[in-house]
N, C-alpha and C. Protein backbone atom coordinates (compact mmCIF):
# COMPACT_ATOMS: atom_id res chain seq x y z
N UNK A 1 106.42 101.07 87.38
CA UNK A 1 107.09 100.06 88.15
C UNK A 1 108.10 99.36 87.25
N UNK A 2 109.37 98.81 87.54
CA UNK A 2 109.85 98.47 86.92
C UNK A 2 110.66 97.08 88.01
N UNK A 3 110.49 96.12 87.02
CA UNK A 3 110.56 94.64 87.29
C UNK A 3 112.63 94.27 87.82
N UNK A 4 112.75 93.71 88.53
CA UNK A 4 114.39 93.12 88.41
C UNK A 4 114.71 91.93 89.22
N UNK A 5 114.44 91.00 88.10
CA UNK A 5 114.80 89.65 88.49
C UNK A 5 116.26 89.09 88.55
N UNK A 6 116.10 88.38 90.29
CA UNK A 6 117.78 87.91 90.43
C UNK A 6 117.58 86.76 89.24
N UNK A 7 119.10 86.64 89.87
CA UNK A 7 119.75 85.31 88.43
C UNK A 7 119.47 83.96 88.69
N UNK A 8 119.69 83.91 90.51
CA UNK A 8 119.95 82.61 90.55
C UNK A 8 118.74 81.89 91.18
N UNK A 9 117.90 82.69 91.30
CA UNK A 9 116.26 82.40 92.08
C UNK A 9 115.14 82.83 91.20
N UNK A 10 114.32 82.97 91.60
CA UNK A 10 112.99 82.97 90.94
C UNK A 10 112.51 84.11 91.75
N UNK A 11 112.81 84.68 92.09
CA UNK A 11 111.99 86.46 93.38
C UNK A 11 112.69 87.70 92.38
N UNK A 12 111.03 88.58 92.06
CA UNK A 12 110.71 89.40 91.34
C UNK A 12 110.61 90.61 92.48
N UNK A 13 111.53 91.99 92.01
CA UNK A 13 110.97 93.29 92.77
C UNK A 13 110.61 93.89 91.73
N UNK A 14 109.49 94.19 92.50
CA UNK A 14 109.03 95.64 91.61
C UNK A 14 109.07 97.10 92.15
N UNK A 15 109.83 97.99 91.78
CA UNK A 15 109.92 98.97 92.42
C UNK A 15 109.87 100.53 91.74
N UNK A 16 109.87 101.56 91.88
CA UNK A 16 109.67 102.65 91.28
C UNK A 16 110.94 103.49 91.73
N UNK A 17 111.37 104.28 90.63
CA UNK A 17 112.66 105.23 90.87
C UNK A 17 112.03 106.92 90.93
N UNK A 18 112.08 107.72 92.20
CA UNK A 18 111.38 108.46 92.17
C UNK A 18 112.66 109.59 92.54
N UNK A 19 112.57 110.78 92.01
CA UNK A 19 113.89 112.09 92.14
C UNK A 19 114.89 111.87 93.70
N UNK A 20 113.82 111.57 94.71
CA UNK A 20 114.16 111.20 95.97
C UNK A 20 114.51 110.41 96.77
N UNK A 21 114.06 108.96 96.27
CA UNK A 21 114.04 107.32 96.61
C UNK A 21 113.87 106.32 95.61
N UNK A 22 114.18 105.14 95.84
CA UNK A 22 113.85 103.73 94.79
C UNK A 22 112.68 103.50 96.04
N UNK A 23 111.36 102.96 95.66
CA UNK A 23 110.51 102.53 96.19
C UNK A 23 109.92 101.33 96.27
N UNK A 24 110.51 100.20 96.87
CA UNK A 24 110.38 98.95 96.64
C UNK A 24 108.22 98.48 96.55
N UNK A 25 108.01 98.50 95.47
CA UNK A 25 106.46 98.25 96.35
C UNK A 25 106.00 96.71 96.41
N UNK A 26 107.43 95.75 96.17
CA UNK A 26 106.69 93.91 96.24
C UNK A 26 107.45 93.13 95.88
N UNK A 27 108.06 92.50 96.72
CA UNK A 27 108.95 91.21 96.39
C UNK A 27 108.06 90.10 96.46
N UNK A 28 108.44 89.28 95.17
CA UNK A 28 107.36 88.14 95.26
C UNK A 28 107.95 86.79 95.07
N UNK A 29 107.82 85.46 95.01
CA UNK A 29 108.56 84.95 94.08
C UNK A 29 107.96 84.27 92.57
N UNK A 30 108.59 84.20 91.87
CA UNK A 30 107.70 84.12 90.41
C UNK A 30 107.35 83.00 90.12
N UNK A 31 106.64 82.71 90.18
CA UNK A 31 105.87 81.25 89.48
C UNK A 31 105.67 81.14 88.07
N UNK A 32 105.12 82.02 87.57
CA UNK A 32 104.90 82.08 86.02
C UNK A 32 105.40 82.93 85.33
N UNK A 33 104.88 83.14 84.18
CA UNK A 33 105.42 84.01 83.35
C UNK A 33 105.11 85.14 83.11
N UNK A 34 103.84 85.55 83.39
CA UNK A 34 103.43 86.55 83.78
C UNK A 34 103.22 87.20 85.23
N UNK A 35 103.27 88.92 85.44
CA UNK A 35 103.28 89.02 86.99
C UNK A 35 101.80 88.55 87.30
N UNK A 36 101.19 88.38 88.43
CA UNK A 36 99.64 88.21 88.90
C UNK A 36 99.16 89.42 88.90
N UNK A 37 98.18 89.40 88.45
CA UNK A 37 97.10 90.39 88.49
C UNK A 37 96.99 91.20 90.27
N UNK A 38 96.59 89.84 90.81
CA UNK A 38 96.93 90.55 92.29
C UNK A 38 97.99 91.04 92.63
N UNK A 39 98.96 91.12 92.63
CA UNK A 39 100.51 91.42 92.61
C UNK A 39 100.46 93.34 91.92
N UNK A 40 99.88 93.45 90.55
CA UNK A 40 100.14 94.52 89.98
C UNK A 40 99.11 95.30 91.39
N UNK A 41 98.19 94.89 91.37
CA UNK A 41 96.70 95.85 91.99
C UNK A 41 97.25 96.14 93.39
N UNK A 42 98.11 95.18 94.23
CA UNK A 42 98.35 96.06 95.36
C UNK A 42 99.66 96.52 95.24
N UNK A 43 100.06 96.51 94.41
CA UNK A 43 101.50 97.32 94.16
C UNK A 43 101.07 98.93 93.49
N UNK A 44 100.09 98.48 92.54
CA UNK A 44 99.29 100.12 92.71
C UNK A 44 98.83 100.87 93.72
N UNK A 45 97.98 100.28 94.54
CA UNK A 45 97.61 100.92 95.58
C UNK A 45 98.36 101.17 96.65
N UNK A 46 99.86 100.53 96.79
CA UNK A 46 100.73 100.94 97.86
C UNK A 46 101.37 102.10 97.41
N UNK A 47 101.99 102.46 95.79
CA UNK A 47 102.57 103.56 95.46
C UNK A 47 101.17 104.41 95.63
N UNK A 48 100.34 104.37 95.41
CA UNK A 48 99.35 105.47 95.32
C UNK A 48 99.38 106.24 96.81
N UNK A 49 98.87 105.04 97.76
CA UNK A 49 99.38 105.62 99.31
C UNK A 49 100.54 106.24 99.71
N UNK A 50 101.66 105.52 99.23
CA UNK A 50 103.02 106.21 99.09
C UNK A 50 103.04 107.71 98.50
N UNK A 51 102.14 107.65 97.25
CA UNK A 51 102.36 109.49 97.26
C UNK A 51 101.34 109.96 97.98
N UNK A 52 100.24 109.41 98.19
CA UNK A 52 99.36 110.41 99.10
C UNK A 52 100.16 110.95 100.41
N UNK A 53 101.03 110.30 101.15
CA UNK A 53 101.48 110.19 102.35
C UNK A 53 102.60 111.37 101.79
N UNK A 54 102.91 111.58 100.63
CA UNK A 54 104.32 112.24 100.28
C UNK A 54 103.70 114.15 100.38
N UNK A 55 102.78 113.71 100.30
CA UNK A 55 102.09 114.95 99.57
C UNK A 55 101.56 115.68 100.94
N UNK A 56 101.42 114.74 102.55
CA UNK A 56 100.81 114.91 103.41
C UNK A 56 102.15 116.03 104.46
């Protein structure tokens, strides 16, 4: 996943660059300095579904 924060706000995407698509998996807005734990865990499990579904 890779992070890209606007300039003039505080909202974090995280998204994946895949041969075929950019895959947005979570716009959030950032509070801290680190991403949330919850934030990473369902952004895993949506790309994971995302390839299961790719593969289907």
């Amino acid at each position: 996943m890779h992070p890209y924060k606007t300039r003039t706000t505080n909202w974090q995407i995280l998204y994946r660059i895949d041969d075929d698509a950019i895959v947005i998996a979570e716009v959030f807005h950032k509070t801290a300095q680190t991403t949330p734990k919850a934030v990473t865990e369902v952004c895993q499990k949506r790309l994971a579904q995302y390839d299961k579904d790719q593969q289907e």
